[in-house]
PDB file of N, CA and C in Angstrom:
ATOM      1  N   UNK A   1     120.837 -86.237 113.167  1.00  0.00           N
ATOM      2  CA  UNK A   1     119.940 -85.591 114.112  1.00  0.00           C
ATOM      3  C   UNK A   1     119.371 -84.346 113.472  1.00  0.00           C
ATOM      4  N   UNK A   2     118.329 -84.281 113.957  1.00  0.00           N
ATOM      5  CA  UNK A   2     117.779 -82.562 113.713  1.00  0.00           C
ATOM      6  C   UNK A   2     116.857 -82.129 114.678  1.00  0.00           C
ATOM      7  N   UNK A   3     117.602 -80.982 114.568  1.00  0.00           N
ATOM      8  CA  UNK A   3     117.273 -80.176 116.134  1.00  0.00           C
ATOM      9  C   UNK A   3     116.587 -78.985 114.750  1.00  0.00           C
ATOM     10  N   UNK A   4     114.771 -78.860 115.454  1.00  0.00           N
ATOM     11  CA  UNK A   4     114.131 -77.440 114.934  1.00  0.00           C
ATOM     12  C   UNK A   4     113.643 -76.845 116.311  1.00  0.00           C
ATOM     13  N   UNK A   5     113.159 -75.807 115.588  1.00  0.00           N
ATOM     14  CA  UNK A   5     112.924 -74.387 116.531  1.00  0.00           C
ATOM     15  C   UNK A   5     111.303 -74.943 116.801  1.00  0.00           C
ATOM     16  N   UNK A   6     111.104 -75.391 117.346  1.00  0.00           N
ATOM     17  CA  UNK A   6     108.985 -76.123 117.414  1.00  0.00           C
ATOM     18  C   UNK A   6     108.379 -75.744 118.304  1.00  0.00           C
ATOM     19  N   UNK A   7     107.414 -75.367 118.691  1.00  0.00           N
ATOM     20  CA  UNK A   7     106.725 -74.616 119.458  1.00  0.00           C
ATOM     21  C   UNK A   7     107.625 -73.875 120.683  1.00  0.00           C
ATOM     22  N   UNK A   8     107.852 -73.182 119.839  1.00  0.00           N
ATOM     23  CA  UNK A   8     108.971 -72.165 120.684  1.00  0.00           C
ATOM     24  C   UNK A   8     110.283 -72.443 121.414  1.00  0.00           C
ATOM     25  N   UNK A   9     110.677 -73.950 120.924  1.00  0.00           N
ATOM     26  CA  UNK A   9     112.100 -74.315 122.079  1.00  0.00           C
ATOM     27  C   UNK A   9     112.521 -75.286 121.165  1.00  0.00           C
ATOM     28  N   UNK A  10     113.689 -75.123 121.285  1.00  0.00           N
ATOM     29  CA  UNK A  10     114.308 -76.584 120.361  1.00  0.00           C
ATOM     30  C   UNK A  10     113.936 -77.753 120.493  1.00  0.00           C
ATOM     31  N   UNK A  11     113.946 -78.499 120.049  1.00  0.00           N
ATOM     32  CA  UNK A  11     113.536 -80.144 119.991  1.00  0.00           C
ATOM     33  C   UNK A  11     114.607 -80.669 118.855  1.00  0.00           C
ATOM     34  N   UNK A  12     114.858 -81.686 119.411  1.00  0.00           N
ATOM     35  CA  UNK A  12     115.793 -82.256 118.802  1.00  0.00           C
ATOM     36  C   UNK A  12     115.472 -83.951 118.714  1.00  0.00           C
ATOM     37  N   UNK A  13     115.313 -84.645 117.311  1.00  0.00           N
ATOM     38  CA  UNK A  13     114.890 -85.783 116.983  1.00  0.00           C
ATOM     39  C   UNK A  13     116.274 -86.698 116.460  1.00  0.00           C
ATOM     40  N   UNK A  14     116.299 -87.586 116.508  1.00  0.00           N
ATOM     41  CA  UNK A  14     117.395 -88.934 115.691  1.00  0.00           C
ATOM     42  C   UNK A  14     116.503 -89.250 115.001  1.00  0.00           C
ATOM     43  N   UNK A  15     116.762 -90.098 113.459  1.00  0.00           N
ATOM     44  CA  UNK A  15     116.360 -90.653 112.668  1.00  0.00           C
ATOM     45  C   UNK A  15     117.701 -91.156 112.028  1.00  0.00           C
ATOM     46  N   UNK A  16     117.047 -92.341 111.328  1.00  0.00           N
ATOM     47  CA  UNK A  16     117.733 -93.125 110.585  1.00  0.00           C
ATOM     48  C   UNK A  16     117.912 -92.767 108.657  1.00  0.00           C
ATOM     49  N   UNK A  17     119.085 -92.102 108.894  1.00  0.00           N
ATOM     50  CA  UNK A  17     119.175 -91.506 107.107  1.00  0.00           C
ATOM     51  C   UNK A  17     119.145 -92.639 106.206  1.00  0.00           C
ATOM     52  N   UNK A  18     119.383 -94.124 106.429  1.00  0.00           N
ATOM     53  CA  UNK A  18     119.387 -94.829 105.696  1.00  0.00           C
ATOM     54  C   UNK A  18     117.902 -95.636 105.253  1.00  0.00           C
ATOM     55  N   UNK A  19     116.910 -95.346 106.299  1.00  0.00           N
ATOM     56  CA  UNK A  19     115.654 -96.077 106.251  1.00  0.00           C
ATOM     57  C   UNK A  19     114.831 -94.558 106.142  1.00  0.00           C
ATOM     58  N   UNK A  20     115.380 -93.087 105.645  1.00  0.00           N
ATOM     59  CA  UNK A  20     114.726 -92.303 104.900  1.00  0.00           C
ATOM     60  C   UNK A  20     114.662 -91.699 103.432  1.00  0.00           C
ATOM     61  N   UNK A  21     114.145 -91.105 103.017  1.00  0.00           N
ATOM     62  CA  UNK A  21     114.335 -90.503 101.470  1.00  0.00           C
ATOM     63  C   UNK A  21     115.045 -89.213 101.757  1.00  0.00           C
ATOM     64  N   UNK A  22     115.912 -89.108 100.448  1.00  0.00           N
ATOM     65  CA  UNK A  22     116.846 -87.985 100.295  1.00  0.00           C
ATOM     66  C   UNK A  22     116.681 -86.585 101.039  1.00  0.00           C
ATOM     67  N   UNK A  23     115.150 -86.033 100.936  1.00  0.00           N
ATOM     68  CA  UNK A  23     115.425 -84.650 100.867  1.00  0.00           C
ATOM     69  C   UNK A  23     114.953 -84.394 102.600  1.00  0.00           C
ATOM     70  N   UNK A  24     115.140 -83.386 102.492  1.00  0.00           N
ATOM     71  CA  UNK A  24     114.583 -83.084 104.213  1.00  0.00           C
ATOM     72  C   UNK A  24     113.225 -83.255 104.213  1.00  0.00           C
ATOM     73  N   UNK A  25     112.152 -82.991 103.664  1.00  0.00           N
ATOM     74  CA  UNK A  25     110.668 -82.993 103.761  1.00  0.00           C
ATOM     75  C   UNK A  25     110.881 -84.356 104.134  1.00  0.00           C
ATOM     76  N   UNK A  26     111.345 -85.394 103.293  1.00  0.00           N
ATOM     77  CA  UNK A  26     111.515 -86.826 103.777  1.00  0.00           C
ATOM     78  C   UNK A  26     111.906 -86.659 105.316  1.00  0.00           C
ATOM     79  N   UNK A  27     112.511 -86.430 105.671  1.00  0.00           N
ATOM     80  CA  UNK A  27     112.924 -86.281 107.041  1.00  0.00           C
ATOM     81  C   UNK A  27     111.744 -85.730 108.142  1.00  0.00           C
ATOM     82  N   UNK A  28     111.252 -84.948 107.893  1.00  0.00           N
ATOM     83  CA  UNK A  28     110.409 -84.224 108.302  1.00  0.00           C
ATOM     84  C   UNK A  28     109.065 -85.575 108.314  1.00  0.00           C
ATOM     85  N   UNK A  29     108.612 -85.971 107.423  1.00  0.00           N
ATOM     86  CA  UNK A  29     107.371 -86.548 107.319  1.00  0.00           C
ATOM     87  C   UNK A  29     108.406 -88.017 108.307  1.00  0.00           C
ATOM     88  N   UNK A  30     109.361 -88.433 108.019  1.00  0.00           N
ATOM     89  CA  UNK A  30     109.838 -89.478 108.921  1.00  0.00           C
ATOM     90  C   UNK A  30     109.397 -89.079 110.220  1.00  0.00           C
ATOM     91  N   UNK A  31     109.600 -87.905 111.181  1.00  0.00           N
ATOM     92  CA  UNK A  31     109.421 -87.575 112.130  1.00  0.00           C
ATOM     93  C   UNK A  31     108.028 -87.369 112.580  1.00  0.00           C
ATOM     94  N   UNK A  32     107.520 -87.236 111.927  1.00  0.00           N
ATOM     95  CA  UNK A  32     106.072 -87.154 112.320  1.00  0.00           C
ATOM     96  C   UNK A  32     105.177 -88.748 112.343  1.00  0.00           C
ATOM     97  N   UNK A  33     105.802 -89.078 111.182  1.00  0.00           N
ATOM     98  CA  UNK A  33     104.981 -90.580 110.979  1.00  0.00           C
ATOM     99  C   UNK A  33     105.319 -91.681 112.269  1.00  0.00           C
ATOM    100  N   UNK A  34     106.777 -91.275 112.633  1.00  0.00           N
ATOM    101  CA  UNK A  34     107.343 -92.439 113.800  1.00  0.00           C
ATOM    102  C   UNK A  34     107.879 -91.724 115.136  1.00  0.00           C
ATOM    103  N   UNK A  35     107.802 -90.418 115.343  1.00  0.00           N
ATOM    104  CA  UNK A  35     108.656 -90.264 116.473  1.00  0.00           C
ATOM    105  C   UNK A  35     107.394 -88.806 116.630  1.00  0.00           C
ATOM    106  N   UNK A  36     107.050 -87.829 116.384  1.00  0.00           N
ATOM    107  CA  UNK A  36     106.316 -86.776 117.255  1.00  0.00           C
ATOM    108  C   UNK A  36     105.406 -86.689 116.274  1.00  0.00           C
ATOM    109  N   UNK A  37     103.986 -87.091 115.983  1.00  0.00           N
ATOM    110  CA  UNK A  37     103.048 -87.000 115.154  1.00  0.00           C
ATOM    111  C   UNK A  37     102.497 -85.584 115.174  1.00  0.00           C
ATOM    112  N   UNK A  38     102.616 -85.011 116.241  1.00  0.00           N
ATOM    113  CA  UNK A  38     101.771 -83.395 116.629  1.00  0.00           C
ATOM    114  C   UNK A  38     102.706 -82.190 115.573  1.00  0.00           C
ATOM    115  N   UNK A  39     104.016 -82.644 114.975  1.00  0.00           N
ATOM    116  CA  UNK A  39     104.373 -81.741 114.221  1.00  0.00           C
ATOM    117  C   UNK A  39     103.684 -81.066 113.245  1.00  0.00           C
ATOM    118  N   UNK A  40     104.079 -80.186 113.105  1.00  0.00           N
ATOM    119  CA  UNK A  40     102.712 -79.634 111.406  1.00  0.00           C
ATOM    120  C   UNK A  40     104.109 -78.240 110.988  1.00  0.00           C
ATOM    121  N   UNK A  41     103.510 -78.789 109.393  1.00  0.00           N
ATOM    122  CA  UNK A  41     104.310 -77.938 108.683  1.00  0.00           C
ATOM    123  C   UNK A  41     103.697 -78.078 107.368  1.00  0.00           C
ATOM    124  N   UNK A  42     103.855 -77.367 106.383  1.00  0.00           N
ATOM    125  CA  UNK A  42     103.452 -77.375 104.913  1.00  0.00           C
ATOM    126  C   UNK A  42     103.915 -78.130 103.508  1.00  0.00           C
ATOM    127  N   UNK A  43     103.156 -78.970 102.898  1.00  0.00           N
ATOM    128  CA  UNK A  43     103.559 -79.205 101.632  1.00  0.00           C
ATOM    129  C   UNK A  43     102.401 -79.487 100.700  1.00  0.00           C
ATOM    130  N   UNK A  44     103.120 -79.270  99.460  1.00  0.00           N
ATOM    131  CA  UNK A  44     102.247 -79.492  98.497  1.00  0.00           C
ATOM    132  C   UNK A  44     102.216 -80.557  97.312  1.00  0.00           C
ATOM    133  N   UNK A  45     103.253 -79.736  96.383  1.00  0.00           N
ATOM    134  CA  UNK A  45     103.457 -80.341  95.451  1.00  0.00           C
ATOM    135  C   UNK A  45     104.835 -81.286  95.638  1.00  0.00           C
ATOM    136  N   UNK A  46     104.959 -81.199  96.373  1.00  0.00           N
ATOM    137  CA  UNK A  46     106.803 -81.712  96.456  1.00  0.00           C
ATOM    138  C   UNK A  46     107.905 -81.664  95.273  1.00  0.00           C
ATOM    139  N   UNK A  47     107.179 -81.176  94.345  1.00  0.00           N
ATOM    140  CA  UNK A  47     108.402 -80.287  93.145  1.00  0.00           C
ATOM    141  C   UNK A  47     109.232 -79.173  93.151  1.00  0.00           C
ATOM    142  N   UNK A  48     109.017 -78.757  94.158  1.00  0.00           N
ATOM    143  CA  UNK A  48     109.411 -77.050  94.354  1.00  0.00           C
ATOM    144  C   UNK A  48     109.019 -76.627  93.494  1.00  0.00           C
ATOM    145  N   UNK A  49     108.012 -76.301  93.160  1.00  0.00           N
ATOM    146  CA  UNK A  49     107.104 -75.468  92.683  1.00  0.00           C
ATOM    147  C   UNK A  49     106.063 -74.478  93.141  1.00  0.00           C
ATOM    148  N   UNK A  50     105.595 -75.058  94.529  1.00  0.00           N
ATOM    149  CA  UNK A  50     104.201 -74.121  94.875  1.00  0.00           C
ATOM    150  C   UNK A  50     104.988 -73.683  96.206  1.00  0.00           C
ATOM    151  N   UNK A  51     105.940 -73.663  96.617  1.00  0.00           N
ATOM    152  CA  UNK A  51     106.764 -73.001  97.817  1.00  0.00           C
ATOM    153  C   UNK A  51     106.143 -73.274  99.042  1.00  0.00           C
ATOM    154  N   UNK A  52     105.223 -74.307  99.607  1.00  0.00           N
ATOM    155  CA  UNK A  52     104.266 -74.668 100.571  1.00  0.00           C
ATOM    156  C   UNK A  52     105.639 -74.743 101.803  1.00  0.00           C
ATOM    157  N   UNK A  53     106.577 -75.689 101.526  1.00  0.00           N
ATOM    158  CA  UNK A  53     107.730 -76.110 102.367  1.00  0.00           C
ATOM    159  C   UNK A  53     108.742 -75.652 102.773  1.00  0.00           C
ATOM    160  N   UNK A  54     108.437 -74.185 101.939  1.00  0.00           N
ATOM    161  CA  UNK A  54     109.573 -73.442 102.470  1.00  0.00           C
ATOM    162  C   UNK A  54     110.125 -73.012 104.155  1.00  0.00           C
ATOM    163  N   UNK A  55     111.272 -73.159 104.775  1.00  0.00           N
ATOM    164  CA  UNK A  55     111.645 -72.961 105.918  1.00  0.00           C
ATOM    165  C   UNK A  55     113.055 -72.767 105.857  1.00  0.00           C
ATOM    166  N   UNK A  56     113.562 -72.512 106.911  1.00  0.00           N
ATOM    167  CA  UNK A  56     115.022 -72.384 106.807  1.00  0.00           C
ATOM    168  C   UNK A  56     115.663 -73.728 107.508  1.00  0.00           C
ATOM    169  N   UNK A  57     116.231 -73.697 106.765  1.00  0.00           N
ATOM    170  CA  UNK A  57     117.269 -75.051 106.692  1.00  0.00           C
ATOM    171  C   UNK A  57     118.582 -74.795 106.806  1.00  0.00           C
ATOM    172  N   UNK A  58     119.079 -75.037 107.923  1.00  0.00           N
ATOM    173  CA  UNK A  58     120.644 -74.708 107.824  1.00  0.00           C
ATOM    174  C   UNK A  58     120.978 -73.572 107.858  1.00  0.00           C
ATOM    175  N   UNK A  59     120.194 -72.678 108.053  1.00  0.00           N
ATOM    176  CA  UNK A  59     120.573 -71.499 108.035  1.00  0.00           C
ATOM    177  C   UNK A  59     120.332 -70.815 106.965  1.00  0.00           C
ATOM    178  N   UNK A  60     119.741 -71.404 105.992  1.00  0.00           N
ATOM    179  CA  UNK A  60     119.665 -70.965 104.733  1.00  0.00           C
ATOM    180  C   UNK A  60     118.003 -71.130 104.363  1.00  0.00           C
ATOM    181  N   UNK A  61     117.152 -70.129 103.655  1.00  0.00           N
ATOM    182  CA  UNK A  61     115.643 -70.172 103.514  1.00  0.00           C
ATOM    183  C   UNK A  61     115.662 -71.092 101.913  1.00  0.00           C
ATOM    184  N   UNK A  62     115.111 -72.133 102.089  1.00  0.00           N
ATOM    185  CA  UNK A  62     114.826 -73.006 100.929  1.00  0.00           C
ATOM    186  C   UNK A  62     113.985 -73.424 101.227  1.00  0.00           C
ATOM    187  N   UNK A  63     113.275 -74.922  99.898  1.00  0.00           N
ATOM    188  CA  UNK A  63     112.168 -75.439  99.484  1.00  0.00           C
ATOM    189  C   UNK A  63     112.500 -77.195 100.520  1.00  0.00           C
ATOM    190  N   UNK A  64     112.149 -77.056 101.509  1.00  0.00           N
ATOM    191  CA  UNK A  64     112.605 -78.541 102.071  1.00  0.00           C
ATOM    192  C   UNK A  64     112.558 -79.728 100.874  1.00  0.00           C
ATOM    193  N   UNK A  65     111.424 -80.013 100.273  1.00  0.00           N
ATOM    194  CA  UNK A  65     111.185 -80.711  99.191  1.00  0.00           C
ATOM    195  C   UNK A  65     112.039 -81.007  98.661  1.00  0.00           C
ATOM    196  N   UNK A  66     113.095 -80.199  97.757  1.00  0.00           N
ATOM    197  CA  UNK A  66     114.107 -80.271  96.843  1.00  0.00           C
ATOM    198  C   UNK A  66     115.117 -80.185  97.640  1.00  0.00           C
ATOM    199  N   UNK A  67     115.612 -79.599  98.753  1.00  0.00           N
ATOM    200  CA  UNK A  67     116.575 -79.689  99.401  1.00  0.00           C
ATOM    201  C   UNK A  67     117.340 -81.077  99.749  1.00  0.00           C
ATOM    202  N   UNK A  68     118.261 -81.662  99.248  1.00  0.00           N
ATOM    203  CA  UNK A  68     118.558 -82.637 100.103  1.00  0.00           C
ATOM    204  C   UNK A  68     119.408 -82.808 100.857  1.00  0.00           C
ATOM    205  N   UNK A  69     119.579 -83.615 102.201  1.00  0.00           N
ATOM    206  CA  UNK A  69     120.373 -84.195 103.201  1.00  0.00           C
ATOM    207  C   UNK A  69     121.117 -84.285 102.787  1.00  0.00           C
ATOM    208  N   UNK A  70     122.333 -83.628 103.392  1.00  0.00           N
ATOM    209  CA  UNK A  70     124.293 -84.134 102.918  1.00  0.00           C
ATOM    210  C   UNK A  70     124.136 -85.677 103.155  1.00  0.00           C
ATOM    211  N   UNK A  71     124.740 -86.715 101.900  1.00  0.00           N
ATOM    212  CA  UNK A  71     125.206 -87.531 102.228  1.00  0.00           C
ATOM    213  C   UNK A  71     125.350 -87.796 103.456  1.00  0.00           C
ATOM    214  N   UNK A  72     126.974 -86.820 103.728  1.00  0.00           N
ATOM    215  CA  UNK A  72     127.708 -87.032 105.156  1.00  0.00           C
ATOM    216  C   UNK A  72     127.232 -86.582 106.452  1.00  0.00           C
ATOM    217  N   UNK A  73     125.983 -86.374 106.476  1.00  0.00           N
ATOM    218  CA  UNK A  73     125.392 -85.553 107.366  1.00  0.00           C
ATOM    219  C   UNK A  73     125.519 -86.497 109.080  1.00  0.00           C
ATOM    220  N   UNK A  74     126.343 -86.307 109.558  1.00  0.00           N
ATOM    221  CA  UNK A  74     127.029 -86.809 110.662  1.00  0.00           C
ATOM    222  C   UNK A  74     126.324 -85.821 111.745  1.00  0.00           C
ATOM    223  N   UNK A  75     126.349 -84.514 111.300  1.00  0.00           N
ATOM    224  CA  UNK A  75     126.285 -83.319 112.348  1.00  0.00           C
ATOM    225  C   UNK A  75     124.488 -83.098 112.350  1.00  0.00           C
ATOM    226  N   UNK A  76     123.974 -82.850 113.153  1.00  0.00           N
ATOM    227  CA  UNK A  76     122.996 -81.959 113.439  1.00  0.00           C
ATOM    228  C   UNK A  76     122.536 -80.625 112.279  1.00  0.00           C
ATOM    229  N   UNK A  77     121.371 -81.348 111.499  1.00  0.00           N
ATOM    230  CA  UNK A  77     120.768 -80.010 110.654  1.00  0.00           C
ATOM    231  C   UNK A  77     119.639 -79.523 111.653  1.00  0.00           C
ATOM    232  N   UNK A  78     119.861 -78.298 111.637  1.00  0.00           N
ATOM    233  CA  UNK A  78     118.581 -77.251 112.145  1.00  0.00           C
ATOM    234  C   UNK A  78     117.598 -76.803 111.097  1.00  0.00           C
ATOM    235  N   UNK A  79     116.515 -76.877 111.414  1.00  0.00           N
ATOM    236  CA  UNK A  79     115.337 -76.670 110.706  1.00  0.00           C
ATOM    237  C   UNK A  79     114.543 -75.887 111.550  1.00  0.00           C
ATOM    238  N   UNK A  80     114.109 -74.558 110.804  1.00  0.00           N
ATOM    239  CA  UNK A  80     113.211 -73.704 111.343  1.00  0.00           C
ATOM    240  C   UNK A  80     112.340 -73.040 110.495  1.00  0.00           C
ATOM    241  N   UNK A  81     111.154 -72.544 111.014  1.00  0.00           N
ATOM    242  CA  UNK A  81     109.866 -70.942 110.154  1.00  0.00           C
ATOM    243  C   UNK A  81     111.414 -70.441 109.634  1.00  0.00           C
ATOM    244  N   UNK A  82     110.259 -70.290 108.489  1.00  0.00           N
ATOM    245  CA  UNK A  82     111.040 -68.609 108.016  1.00  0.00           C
ATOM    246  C   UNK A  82     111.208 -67.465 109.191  1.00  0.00           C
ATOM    247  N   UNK A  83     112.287 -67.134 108.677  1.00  0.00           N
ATOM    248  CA  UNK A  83     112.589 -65.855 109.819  1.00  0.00           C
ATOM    249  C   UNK A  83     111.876 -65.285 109.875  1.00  0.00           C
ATOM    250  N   UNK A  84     111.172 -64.540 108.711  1.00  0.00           N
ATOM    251  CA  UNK A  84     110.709 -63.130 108.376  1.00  0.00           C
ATOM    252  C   UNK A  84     109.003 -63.541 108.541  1.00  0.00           C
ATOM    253  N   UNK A  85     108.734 -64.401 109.028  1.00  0.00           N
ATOM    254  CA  UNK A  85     107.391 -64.145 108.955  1.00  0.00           C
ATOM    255  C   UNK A  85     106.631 -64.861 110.296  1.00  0.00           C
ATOM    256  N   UNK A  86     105.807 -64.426 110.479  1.00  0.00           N
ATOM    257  CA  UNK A  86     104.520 -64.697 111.754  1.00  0.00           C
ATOM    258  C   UNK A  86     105.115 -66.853 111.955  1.00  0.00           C
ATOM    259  N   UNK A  87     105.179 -67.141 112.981  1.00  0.00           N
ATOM    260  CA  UNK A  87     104.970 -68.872 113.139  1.00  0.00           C
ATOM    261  C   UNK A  87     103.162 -68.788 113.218  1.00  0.00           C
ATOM    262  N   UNK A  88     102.619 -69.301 113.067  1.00  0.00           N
ATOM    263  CA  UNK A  88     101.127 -69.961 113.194  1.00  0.00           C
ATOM    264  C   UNK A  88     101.495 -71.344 114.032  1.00  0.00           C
ATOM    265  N   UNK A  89     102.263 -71.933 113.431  1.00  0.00           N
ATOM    266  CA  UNK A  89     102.426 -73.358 114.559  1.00  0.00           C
ATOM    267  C   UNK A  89     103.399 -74.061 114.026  1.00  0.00           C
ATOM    268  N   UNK A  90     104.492 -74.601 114.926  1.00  0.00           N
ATOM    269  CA  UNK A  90     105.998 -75.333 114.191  1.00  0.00           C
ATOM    270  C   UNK A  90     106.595 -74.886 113.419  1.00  0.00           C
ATOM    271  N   UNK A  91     106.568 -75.376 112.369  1.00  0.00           N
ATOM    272  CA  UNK A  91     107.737 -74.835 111.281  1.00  0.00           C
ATOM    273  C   UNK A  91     106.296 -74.416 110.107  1.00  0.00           C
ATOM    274  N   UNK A  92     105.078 -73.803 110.460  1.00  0.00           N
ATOM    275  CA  UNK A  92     104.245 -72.936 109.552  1.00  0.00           C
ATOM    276  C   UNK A  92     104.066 -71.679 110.136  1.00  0.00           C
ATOM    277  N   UNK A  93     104.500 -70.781 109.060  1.00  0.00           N
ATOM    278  CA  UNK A  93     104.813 -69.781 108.774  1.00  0.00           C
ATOM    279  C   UNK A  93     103.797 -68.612 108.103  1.00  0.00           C
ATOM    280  N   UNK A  94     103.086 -68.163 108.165  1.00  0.00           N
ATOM    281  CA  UNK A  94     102.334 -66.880 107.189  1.00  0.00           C
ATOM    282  C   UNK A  94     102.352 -65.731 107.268  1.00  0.00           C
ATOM    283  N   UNK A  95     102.304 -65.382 106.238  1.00  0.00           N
ATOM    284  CA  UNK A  95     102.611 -64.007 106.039  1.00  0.00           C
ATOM    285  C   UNK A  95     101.332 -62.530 105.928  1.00  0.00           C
ATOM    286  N   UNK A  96     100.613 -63.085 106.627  1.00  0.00           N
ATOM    287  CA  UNK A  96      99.595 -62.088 106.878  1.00  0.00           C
ATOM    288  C   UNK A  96      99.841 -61.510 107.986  1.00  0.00           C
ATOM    289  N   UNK A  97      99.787 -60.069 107.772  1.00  0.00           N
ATOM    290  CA  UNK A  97     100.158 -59.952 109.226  1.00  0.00           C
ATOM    291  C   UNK A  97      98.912 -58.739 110.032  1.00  0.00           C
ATOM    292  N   UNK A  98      97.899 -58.803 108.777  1.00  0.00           N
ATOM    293  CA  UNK A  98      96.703 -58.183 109.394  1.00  0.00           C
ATOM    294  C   UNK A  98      95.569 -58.802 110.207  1.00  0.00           C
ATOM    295  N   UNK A  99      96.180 -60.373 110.522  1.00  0.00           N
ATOM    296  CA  UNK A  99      95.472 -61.015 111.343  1.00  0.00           C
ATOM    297  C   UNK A  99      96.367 -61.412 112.420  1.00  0.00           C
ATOM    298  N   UNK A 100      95.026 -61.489 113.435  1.00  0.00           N
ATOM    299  CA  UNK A 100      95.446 -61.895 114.779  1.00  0.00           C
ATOM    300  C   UNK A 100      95.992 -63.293 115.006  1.00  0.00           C
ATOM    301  N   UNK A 101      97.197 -63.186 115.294  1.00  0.00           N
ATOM    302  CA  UNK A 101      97.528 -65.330 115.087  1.00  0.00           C
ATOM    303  C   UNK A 101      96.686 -65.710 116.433  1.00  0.00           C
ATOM    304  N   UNK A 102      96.688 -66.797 117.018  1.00  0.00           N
ATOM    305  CA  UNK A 102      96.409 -67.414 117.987  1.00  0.00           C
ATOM    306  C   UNK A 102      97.920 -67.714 118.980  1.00  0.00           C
ATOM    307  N   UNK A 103      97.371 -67.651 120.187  1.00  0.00           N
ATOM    308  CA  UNK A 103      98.817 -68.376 121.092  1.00  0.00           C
ATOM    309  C   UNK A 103      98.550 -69.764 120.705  1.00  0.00           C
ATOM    310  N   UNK A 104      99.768 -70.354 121.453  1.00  0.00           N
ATOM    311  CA  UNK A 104     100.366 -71.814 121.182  1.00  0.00           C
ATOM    312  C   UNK A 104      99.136 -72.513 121.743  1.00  0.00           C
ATOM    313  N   UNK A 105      98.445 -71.996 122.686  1.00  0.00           N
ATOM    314  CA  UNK A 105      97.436 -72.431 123.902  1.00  0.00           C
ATOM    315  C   UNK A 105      96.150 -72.714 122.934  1.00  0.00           C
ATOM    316  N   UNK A 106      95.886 -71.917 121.790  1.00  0.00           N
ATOM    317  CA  UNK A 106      95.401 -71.788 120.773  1.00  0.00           C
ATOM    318  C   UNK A 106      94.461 -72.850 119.763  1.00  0.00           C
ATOM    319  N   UNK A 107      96.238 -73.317 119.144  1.00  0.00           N
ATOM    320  CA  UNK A 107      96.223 -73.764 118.152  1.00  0.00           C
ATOM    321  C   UNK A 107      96.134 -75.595 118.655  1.00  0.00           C
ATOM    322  N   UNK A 108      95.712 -76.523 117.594  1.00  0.00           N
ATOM    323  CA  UNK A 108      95.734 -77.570 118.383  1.00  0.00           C
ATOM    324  C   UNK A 108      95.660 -78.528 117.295  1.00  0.00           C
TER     325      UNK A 108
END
């Protein structure tokens, strides 16, 4: 399961770890492609290289991309924005903070 922080309230999805790819971005694009398409979040290169995917994972701020799913992952991973910076929408994050974001009512 994974429960993220998404337009302001938890949501919590099931997926099948065996009919996904290793890393969480895999997970992430699983969820959007078959179960809530309205998600939005960032990627790029999927090398961890250009830091597009960064979010916190587990409690911990990493590159979803390279990150991968415990094997044993039985329990519930949380996925959220970076702490430290503005949400724009779901799990996207920017760091400008001399602009006005939009409300949720907003963005679309």
């Amino acid at each position: 399961a994974f429960v993220g922080s998404v337009r302001g309230v938890q949501e919590t999805d099931y997926i099948d770890l065996n009919k996904c790819g290793p890393m969480f971005l895999d997970a992430l694009f699983k969820i959007k492609d078959e179960i809530d398409p309205t998600l939005s979040f960032r990627r790029s290169c999927r090398e961890g290289i250009c830091g597009s995917c960064a979010m916190n994972v587990d409690g911990r701020h990493t590159l979803s991309c390279i990150t991968p799913i415990p094997k044993t992952n039985n329990e519930k991973s949380f996925i959220a924005p970076l702490t430290f910076l503005n949400v724009l929408k779901d799990l996207i994050a920017v760091s400008y903070t001399h602009l006005t974001l939009p409300t949720n009512a907003e963005v679309q």
